[in-house]
C-alpha atoms as a PDB file:
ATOM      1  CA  UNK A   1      83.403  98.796 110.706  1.00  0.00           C
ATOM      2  CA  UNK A   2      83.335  98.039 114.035  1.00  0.00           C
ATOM      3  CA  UNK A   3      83.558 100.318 116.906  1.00  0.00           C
ATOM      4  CA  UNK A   4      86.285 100.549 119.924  1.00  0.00           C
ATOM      5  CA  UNK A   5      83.040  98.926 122.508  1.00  0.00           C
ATOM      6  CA  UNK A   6      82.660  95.747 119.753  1.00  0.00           C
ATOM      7  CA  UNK A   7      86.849  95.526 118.687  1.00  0.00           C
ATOM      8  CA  UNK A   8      87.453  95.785 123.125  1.00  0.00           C
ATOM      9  CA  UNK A   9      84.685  92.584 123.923  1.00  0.00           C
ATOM     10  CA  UNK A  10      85.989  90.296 121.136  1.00  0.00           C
ATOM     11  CA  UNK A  11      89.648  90.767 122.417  1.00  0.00           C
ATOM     12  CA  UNK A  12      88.578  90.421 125.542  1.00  0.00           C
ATOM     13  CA  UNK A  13      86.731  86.720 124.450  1.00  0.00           C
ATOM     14  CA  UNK A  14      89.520  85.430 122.713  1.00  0.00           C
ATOM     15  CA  UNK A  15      91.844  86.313 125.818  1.00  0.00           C
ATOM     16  CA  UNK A  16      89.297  84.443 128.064  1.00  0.00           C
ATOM     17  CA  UNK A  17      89.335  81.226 125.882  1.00  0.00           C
ATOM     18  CA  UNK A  18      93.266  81.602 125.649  1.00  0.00           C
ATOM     19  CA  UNK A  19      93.623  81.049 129.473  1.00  0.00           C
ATOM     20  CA  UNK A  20      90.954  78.169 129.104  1.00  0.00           C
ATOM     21  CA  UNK A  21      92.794  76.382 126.373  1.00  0.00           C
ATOM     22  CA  UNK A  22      96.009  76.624 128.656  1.00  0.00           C
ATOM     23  CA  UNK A  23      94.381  75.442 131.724  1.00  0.00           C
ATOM     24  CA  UNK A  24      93.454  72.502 129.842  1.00  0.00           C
ATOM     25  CA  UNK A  25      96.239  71.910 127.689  1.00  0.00           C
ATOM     26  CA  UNK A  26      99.152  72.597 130.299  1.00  0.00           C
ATOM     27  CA  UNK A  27      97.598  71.793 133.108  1.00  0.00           C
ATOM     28  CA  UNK A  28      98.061  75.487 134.120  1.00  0.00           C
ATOM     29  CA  UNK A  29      96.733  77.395 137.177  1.00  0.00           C
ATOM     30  CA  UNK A  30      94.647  80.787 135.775  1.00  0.00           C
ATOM     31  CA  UNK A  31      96.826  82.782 137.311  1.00  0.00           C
ATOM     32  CA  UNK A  32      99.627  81.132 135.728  1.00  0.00           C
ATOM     33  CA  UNK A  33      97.974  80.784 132.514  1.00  0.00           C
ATOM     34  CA  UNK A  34      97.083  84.676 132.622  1.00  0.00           C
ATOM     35  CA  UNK A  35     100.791  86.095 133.263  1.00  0.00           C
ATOM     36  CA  UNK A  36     101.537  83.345 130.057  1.00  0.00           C
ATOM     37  CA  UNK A  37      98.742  85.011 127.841  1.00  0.00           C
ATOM     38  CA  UNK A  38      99.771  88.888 128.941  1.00  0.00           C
ATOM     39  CA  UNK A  39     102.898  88.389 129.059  1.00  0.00           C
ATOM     40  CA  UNK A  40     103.516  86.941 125.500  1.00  0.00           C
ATOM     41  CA  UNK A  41     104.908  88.719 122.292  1.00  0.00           C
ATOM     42  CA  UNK A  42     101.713  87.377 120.650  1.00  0.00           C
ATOM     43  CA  UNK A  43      98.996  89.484 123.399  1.00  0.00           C
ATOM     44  CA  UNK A  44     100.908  92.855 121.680  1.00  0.00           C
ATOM     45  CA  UNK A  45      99.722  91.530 118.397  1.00  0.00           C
ATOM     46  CA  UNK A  46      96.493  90.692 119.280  1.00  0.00           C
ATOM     47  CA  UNK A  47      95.784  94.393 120.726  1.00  0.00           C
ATOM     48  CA  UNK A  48      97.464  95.938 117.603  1.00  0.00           C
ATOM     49  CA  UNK A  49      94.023  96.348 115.895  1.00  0.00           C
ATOM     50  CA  UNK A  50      95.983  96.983 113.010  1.00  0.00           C
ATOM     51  CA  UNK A  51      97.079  92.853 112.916  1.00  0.00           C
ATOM     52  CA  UNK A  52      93.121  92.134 112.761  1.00  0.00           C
ATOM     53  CA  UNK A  53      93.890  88.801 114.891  1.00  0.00           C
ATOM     54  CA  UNK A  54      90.707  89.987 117.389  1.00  0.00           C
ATOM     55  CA  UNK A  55      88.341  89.587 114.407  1.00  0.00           C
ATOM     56  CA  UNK A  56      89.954  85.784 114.115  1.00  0.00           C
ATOM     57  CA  UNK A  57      88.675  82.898 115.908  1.00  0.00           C
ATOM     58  CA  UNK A  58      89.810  81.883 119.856  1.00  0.00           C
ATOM     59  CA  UNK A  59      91.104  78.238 118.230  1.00  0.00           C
ATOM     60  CA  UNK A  60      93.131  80.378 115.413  1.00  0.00           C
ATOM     61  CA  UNK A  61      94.568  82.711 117.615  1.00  0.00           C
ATOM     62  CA  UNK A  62      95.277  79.692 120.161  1.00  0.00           C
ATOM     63  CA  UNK A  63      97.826  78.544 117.816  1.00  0.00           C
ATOM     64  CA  UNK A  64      99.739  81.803 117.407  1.00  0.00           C
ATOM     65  CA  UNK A  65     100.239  81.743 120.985  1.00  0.00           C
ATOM     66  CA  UNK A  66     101.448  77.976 121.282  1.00  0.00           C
ATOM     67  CA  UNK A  67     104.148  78.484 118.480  1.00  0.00           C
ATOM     68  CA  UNK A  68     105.765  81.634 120.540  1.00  0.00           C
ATOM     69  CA  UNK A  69     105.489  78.906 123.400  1.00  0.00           C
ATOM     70  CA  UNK A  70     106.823  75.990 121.964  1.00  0.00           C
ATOM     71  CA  UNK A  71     109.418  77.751 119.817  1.00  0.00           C
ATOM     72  CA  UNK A  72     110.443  81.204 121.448  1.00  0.00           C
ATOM     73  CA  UNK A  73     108.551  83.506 118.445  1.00  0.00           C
ATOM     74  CA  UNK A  74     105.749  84.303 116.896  1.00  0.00           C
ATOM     75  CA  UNK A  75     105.096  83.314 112.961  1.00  0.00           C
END
């Protein structure tokens, strides 16, 4: 099990490569690429410990995101 510290630092990793992979991919500014990230339906799932998406890979949860961006929802 892992505890609130460990769950809170691997969210906060895969949010940091999220806002990389969108500055690269989109050309986005950070700040831009930030509000897109915390702003999405997909952040509230990636929070919800319950969803387990923070003990996922950055790349995996990348593509989460990009559907709600390309098609309005997430899976």
């Amino acid at each position: 099990m892992t505890t609130k510290t460990e769950q809170d630092f691997m969210i906060d990793c895969i949010l940091t490569d999220l806002v990389v992979y969108l500055m690269k991919d989109y050309g986005m500014s950070e700040a831009e690429a930030m509000r897109t990230v915390y702003g999405s339906e997909y952040y509230g799932r990636l929070v919800d410990l319950e969803t387990g998406f923070y003990m996922e890979s950055s790349a995996y949860n990348y593509r989460y995101l990009r559907h709600e961006m390309e098609y309005g929802k997430v899976v």
